[in-house]
Protein backbone atom coordinates (compact mmCIF):
# COMPACT_ATOMS: atom_id res chain seq x y z
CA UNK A 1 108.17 142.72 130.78
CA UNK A 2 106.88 139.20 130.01
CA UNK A 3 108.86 135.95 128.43
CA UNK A 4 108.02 132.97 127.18
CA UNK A 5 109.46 130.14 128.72
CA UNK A 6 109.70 127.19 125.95
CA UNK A 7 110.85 123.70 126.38
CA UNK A 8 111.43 121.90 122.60
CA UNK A 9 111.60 119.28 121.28
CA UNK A 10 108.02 118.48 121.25
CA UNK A 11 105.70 117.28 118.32
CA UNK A 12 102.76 119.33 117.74
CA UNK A 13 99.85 117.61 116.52
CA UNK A 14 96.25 118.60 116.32
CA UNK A 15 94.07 121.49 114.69
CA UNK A 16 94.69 125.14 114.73
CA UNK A 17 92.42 127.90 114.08
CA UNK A 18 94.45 131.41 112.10
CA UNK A 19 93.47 134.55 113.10
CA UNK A 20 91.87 137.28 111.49
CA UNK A 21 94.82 139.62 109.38
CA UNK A 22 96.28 141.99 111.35
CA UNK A 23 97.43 143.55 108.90
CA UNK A 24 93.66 143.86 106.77
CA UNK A 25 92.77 144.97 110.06
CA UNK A 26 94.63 148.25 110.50
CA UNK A 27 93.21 149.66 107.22
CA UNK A 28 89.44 148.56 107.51
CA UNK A 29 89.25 149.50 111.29
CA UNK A 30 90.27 153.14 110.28
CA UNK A 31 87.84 152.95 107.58
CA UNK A 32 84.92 153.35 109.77
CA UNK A 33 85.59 157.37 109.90
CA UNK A 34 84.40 157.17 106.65
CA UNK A 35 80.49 156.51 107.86
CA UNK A 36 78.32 158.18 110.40
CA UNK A 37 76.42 154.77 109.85
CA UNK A 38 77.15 151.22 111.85
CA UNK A 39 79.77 149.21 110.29
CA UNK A 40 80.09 145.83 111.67
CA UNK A 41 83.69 144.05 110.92
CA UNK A 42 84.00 140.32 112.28
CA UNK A 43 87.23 137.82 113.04
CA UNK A 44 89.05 141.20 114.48
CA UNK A 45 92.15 139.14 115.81
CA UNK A 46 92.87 140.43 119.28
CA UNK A 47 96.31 141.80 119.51
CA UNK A 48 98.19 145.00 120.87
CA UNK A 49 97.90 146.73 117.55
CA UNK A 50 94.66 146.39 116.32
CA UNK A 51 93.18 147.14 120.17
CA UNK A 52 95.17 150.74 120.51
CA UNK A 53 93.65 151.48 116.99
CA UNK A 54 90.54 150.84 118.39
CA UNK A 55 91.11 152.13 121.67
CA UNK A 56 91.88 154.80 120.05
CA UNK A 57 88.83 155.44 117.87
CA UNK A 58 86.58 155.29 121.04
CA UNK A 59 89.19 158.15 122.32
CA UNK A 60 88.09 160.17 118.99
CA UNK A 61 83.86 159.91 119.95
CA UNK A 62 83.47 156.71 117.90
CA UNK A 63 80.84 154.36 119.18
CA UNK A 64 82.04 151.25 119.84
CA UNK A 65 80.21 147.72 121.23
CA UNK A 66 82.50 145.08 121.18
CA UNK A 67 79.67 141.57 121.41
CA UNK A 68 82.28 139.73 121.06
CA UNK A 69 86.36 139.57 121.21
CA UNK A 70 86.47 139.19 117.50
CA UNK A 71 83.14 141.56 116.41
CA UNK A 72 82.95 145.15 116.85
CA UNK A 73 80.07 147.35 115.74
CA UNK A 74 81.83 151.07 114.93
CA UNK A 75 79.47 153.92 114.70
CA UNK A 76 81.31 157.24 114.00
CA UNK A 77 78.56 159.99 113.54
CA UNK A 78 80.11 162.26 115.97
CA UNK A 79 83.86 161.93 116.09
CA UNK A 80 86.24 164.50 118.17
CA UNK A 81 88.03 165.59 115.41
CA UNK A 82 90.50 167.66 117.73
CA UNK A 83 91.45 164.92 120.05
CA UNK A 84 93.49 164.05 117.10
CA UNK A 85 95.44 167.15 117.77
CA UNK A 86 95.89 166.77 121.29
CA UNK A 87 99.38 165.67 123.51
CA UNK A 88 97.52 162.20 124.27
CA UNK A 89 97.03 161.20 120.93
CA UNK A 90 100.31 162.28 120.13
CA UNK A 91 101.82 159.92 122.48
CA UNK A 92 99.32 157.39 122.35
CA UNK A 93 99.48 156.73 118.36
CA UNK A 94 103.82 156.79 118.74
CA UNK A 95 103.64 153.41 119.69
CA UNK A 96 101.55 152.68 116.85
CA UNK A 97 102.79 152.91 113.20
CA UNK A 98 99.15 152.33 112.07
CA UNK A 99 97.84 155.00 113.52
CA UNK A 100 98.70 157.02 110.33
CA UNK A 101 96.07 155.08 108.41
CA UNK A 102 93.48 157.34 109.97
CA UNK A 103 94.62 159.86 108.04
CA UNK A 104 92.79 159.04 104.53
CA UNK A 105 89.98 158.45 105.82
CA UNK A 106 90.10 161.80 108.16
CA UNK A 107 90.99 163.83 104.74
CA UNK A 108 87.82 162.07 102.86
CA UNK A 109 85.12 163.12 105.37
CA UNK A 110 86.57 165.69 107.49
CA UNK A 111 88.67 167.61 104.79
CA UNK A 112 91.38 167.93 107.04
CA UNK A 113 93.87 165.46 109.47
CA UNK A 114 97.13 165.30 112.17
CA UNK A 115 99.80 163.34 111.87
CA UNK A 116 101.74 163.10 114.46
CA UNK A 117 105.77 163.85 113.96
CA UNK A 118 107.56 160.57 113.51
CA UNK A 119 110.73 160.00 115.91
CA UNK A 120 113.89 160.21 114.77
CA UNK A 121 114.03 162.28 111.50
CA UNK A 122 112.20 164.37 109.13
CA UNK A 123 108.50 163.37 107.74
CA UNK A 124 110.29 162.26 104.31
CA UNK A 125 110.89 158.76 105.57
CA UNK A 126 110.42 156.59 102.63
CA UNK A 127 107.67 154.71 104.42
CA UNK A 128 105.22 157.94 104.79
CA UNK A 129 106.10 159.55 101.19
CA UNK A 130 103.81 157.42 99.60
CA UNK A 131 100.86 158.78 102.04
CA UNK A 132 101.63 162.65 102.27
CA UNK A 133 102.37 162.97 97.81
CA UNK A 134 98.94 161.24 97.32
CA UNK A 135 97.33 163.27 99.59
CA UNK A 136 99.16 166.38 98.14
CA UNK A 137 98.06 165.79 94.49
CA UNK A 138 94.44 165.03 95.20
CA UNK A 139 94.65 168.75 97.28
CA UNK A 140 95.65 168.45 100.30
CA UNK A 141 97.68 171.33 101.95
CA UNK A 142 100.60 169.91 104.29
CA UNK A 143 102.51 171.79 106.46
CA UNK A 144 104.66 170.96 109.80
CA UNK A 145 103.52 173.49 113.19
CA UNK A 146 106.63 173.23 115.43
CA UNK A 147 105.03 174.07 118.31
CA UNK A 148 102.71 170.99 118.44
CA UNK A 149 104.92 168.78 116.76
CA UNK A 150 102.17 167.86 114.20
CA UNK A 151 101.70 167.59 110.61
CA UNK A 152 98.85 169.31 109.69
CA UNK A 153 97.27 168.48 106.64
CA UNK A 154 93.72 170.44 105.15
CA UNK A 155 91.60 169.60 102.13
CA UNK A 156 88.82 171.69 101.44
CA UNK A 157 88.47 171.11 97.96
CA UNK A 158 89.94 167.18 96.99
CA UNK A 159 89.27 166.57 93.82
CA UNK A 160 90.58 163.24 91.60
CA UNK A 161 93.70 163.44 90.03
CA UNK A 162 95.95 160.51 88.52
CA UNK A 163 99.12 158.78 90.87
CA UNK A 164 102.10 157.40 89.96
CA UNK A 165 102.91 155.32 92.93
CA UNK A 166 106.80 155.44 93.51
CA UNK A 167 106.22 152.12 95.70
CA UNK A 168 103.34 149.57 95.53
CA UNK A 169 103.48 150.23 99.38
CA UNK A 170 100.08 148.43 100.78
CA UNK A 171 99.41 151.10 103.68
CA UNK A 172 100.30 154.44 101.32
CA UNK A 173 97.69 152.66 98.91
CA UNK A 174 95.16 152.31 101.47
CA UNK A 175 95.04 155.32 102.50
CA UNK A 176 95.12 156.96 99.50
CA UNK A 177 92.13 155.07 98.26
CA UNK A 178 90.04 156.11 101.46
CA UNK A 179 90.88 159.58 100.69
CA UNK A 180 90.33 159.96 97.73
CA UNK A 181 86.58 157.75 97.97
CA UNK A 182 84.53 161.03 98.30
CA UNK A 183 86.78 163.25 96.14
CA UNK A 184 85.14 164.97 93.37
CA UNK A 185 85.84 163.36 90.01
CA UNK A 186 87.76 160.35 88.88
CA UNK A 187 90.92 159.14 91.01
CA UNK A 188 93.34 156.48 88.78
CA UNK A 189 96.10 154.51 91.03
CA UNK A 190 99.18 153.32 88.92
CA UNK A 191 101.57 151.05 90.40
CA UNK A 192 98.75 150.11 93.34
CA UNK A 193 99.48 147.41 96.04
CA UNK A 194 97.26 144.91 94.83
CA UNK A 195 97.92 142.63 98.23
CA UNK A 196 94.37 140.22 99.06
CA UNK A 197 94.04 143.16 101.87
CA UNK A 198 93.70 146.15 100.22
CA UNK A 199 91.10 144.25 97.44
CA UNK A 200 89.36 143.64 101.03
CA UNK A 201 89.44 147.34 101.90
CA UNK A 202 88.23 147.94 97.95
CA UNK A 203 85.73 145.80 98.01
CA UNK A 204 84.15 146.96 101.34
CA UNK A 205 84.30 150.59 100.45
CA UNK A 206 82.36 149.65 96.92
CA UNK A 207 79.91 148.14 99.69
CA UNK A 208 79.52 151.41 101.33
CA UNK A 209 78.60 152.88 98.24
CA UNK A 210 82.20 153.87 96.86
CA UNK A 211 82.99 153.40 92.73
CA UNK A 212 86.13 151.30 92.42
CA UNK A 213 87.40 149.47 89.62
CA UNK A 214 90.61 147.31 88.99
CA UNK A 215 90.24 146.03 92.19
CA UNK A 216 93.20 142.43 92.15
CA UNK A 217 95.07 144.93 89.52
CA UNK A 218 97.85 147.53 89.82
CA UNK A 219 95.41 149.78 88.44
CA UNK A 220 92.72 151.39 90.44
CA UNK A 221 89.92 153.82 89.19
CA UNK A 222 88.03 155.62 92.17
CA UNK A 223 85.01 157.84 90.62
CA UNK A 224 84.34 159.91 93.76
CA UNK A 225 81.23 159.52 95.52
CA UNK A 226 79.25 162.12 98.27
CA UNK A 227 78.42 159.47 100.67
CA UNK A 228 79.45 156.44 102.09
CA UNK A 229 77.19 154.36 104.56
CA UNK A 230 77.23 151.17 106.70
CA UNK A 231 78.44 147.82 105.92
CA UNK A 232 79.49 144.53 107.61
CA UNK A 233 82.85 142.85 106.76
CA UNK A 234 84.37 139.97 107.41
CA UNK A 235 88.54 140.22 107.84
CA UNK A 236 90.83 137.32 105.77
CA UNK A 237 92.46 135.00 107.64
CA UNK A 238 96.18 135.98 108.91
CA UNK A 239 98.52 135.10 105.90
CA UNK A 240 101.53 135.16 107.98
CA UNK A 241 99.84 133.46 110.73
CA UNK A 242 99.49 130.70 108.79
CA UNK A 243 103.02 130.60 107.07
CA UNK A 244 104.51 130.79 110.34
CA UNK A 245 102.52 127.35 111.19
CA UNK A 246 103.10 125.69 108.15
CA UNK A 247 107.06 126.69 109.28
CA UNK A 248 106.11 125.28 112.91
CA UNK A 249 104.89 122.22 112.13
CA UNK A 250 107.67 121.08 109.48
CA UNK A 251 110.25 122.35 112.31
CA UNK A 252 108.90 120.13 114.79
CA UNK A 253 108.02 116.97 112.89
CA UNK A 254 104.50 118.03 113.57
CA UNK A 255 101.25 117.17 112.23
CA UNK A 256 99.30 119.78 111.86
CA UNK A 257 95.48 120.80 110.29
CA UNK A 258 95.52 124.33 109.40
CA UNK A 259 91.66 125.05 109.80
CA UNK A 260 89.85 127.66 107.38
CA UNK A 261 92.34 129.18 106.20
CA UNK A 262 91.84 130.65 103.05
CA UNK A 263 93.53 129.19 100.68
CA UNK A 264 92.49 131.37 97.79
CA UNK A 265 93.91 134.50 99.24
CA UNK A 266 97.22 133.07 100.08
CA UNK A 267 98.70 133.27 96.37
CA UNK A 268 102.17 132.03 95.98
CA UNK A 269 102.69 131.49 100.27
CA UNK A 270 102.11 127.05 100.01
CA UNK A 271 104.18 127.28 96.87
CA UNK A 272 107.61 128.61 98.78
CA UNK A 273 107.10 126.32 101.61
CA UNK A 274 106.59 123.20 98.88
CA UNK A 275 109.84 124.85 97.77
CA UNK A 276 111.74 123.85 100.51
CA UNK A 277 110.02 120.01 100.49
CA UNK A 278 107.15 120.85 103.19
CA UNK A 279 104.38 118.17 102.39
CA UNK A 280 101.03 119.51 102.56
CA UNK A 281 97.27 118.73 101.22
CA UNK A 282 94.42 121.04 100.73
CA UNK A 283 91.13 119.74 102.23
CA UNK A 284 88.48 122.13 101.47
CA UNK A 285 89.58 125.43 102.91
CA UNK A 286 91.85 123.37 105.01
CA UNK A 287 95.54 122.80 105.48
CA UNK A 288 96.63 119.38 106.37
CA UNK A 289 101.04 119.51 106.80
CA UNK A 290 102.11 115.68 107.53
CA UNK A 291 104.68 114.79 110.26
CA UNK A 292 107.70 114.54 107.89
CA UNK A 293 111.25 112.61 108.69
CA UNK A 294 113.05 115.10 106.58
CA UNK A 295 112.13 117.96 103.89
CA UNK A 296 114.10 118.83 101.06
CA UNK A 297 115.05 121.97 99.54
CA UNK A 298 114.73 122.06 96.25
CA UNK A 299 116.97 123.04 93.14
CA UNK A 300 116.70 125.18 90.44
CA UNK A 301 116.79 123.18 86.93
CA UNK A 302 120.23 124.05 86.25
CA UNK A 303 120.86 122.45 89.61
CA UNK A 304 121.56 125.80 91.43
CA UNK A 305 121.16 126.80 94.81
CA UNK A 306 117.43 128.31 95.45
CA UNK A 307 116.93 131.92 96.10
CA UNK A 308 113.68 132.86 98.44
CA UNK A 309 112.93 136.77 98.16
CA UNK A 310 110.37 139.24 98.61
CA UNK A 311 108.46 140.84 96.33
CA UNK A 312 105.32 142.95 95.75
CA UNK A 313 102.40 141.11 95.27
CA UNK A 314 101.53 138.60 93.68
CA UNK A 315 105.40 138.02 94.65
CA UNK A 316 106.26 136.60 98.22
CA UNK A 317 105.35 138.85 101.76
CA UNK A 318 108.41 140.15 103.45
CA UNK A 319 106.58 139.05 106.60
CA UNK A 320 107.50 135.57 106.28
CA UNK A 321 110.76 135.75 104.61
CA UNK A 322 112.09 135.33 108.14
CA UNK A 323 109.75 132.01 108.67
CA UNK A 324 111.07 130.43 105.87
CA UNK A 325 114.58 131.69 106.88
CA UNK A 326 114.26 129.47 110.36
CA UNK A 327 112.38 126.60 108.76
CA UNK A 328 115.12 125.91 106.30
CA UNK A 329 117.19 125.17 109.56
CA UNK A 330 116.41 121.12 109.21
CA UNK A 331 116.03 120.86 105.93
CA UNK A 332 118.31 119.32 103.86
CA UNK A 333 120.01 121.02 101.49
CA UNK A 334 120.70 125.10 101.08
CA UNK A 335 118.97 128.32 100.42
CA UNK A 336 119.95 131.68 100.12
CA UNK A 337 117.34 134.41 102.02
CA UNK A 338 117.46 137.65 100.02
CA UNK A 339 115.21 140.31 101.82
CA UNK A 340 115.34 143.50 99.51
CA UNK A 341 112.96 145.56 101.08
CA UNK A 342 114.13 145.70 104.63
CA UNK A 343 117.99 146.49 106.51
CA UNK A 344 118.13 144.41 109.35
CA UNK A 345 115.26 142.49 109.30
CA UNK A 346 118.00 139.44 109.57
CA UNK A 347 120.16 140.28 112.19
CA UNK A 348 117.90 138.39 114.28
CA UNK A 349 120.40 135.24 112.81
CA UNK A 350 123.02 135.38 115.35
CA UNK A 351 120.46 133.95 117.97
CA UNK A 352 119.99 131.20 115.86
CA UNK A 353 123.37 130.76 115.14
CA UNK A 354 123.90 130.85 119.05
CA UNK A 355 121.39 127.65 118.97
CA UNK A 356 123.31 125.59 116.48
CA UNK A 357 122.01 126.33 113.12
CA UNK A 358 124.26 126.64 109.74
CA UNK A 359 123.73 130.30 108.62
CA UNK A 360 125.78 132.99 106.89
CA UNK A 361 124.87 136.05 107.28
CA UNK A 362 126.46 137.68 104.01
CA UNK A 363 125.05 141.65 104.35
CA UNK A 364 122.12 143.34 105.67
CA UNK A 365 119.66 141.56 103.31
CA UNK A 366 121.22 138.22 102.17
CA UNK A 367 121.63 134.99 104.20
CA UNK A 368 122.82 131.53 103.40
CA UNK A 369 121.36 128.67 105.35
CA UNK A 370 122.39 125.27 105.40
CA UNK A 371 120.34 122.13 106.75
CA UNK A 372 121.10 120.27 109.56
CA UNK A 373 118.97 117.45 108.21
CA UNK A 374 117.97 116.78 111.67
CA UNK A 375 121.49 115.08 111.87
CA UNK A 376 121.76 117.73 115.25
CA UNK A 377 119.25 119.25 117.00
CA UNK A 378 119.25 123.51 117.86
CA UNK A 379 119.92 124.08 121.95
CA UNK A 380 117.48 126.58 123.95
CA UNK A 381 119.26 129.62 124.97
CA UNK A 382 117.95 133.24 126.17
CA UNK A 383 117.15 135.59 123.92
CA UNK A 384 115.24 138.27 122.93
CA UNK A 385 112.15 139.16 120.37
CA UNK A 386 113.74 142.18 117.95
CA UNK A 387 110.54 142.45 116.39
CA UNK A 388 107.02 140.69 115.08
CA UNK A 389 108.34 137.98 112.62
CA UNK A 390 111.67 137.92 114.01
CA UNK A 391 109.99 136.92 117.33
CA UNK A 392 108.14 134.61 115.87
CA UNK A 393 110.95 132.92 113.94
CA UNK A 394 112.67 132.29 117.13
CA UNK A 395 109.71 130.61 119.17
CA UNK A 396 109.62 128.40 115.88
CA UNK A 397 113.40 127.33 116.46
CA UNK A 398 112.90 127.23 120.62
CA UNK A 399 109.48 125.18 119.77
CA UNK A 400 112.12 122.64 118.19
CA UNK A 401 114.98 122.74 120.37
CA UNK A 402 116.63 120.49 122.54
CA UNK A 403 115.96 121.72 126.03
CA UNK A 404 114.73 125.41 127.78
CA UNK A 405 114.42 128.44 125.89
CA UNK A 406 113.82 131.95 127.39
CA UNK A 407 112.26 134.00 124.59
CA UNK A 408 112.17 137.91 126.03
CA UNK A 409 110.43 140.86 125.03
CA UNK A 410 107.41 139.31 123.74
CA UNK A 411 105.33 142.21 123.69
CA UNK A 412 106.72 142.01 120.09
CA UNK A 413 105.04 138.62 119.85
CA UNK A 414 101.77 140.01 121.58
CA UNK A 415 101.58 142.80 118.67
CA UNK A 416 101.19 140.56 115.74
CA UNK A 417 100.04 137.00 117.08
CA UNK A 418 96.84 136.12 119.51
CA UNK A 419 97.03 134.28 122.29
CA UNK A 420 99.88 132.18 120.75
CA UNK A 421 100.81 130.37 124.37
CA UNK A 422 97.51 129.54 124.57
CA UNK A 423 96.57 128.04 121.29
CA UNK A 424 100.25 126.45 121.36
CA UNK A 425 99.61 124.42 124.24
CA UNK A 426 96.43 123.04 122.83
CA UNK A 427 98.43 121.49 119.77
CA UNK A 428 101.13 120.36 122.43
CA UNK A 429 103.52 122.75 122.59
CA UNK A 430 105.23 123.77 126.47
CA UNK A 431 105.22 127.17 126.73
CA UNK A 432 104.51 129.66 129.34
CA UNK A 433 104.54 132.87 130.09
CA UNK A 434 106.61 134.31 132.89
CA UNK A 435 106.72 137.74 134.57
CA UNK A 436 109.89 139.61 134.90
């Protein structure tokens, strides 16, 4: 076990480059089952996640050269199909929620898929309903064999059908999409995720020869094709990578060039951090955030206390909820954190709490925070990463604390975020990793 050793109160100042989307990256790296031709993808970003879902394509037969950390060329023309049955992929896609993204894709070509058994409860956990009723109304067969602990799921004959999302989820959308590419007839999505990654997957697949329409809508047409070949694509750049430096930099008085980073794709994301008085200026593809004295949070007209939630897109990514949560911290003035879509996504609030900051933690999903206005800094303690964001969130407060922070279980970090010690220190920042 690893921790990051963090020493605050530091400005950071200089340029940082985001990485590639993590979470684009889950969904177009499985895609490649849908080919026996090359498919180049570039700006992989190279994290614990997306290299298991790799690791564990070449595990299924799939060709892989890797030129480069951030390019792989993916040839799949003779895939293992029953590796995915076997005890090691069983345990080696458990510690990877992704993995069931190979799933569409494995339906599409293949006509048939495994899924391994989820821990804890039955397969009707909300976040794989989406997934298994899509596949069941384009055809699929899907039935549970004890004695392997898989899902098995067959498809000799999809054919198009028309879906009524019950959630906009992003993943159950992707993978729905994939398998129902090289269905026969006409596939219509209602109530689609419409998020800048899955109009990446969209457009890639139309690339590859696929017939979608609606793509940027909540209404997707897929007009089955027979074949799909090889194409090269290049990921976005990480969303939440770059909310989480816009948070960074406004925590730390830092001043900060956000390099490439997309700006069109990021929709609403500068908006909620303007919201709580972040200064920032867009320079080309570029994001410039000022060293700032002190941000303010702003009111609504009727001079009441702003609300930040999630939402869908075009509404604002869970992911950063807890970003904007910690940046609020030093700013002056008050915010209440509603995340709807998640339980205990906020608990992670005592260990800020612990540091000095102003926070009431009113249920599961709602927290009031109220700005120091730098009047005190936060104090480094120990604690530990719960989980990606939450991890994150709590370098950003050790980043600007007075003093050491321990920061444990960073293998959370390590999931989501490349390299962040590294690229860290060249804006600045101390930090270190330590074994043990």
């Amino acid at each position: 076990m690893h921790s990051f050793e963090v020493t605050g109160g530091k400005k950071l100042k200089g340029e940082i480059i985001p990485q590639g989307a993590k979470n684009e990256a889950l969904q177009i790296i499985s895609a490649v089952l849908l080919t026996p031709e090359a498919v180049t993808i570039t700006n992989i970003p190279d994290i614990l996640d997306v290299n298991l879902l790799i690791e564990l394509l070449g595990d299924m037969n799939v060709n892989i050269e890797r030129p480069q950390r951030d390019t792989c060329i993916f040839k799949a023309d003779n895939v293992n199909i029953d590796y995915l049955h076997s005890e090691t992929f069983r345990k080696k896609s458990g510690r990877l929620r992704g993995s069931v993204m190979l799933a569409g894709p494995m339906l599409s070509r293949f006509r048939k898929a495994f899924i391994p058994k989820p821990g804890g409860d039955k397969i009707g956990r909300r976040r794989l309903d989406t997934h298994i009723i899509g596949f069941e109304k384009l055809g699929a067969t899907f039935n549970y064999h004890a004695e392997d602990g898989f899902f098995h799921l067959e498809a000799p004959d999809l054919r198009g059908c028309q879906l009524l999302l019950d959630e906009p989820s992003v993943t159950g959308t992707a993978n729905v999409v994939m398998a129902s590419a090289m269905a026969k007839g006409i596939t219509t999505i209602y109530n689609a995720a419409c998020e800048p990654y899955i109009q990446q997957l969209c457009k890639m697949l139309n690339r590859m020869g696929a017939k979608i329409s609606g793509i940027g809508s909540n209404l997707l047409v897929i007009d089955g094709v027979s074949y799909l070949g090889g194409t090269e694509h290049r990921m976005l750049p990480d969303m939440i990578e770059i909310g989480s430096f816009i948070g960074m930099a406004a925590m730390t008085q830092g001043d900060i060039t956000i390099k490439n980073a997309g700006i069109e794709h990021l929709g609403i994301i500068p908006d909620k951090f303007k919201q709580l008085g972040i200064a920032m200026e867009f320079i080309g593809d570029d994001i410039h955030i000022p060293e700032q004295d002190i941000y303010e949070i702003q009111r609504y007209l009727d001079g009441g206390v702003l609300t930040i939630y999630d939402h869908p897109w075009p509404g604002f990514t869970p992911d950063l909820l807890s970003i904007v949560l910690v940046t609020a911290i030093q700013a002056r003035g008050s915010v209440l954190i509603h995340q709807k879509m998640f339980e205990s996504r906020l608990f992670f609030v005592d260990k800020l709490i612990d540091m000095g900051a102003q926070i009431i933690l009113c249920d599961p999903h709602r927290a009031v925070v109220i700005g120091l206005e730098r009047e005190q800094q936060l104090r480094g303690i120990t604690m530990s990463s719960p989980d990606i964001r939450a991890g994150v969130s709590l370098l950003i407060a050790a980043l600007s604390a007075e003093g050491k922070s321990i920061i444990q279980n960073i293998e959370q970090i390590d999931r989501g975020y490349q390299q962040i010690d590294t690229r860290l220190r060249q804006i600045g920042a101390s930090i270190k990793r330590i074994e043990g």
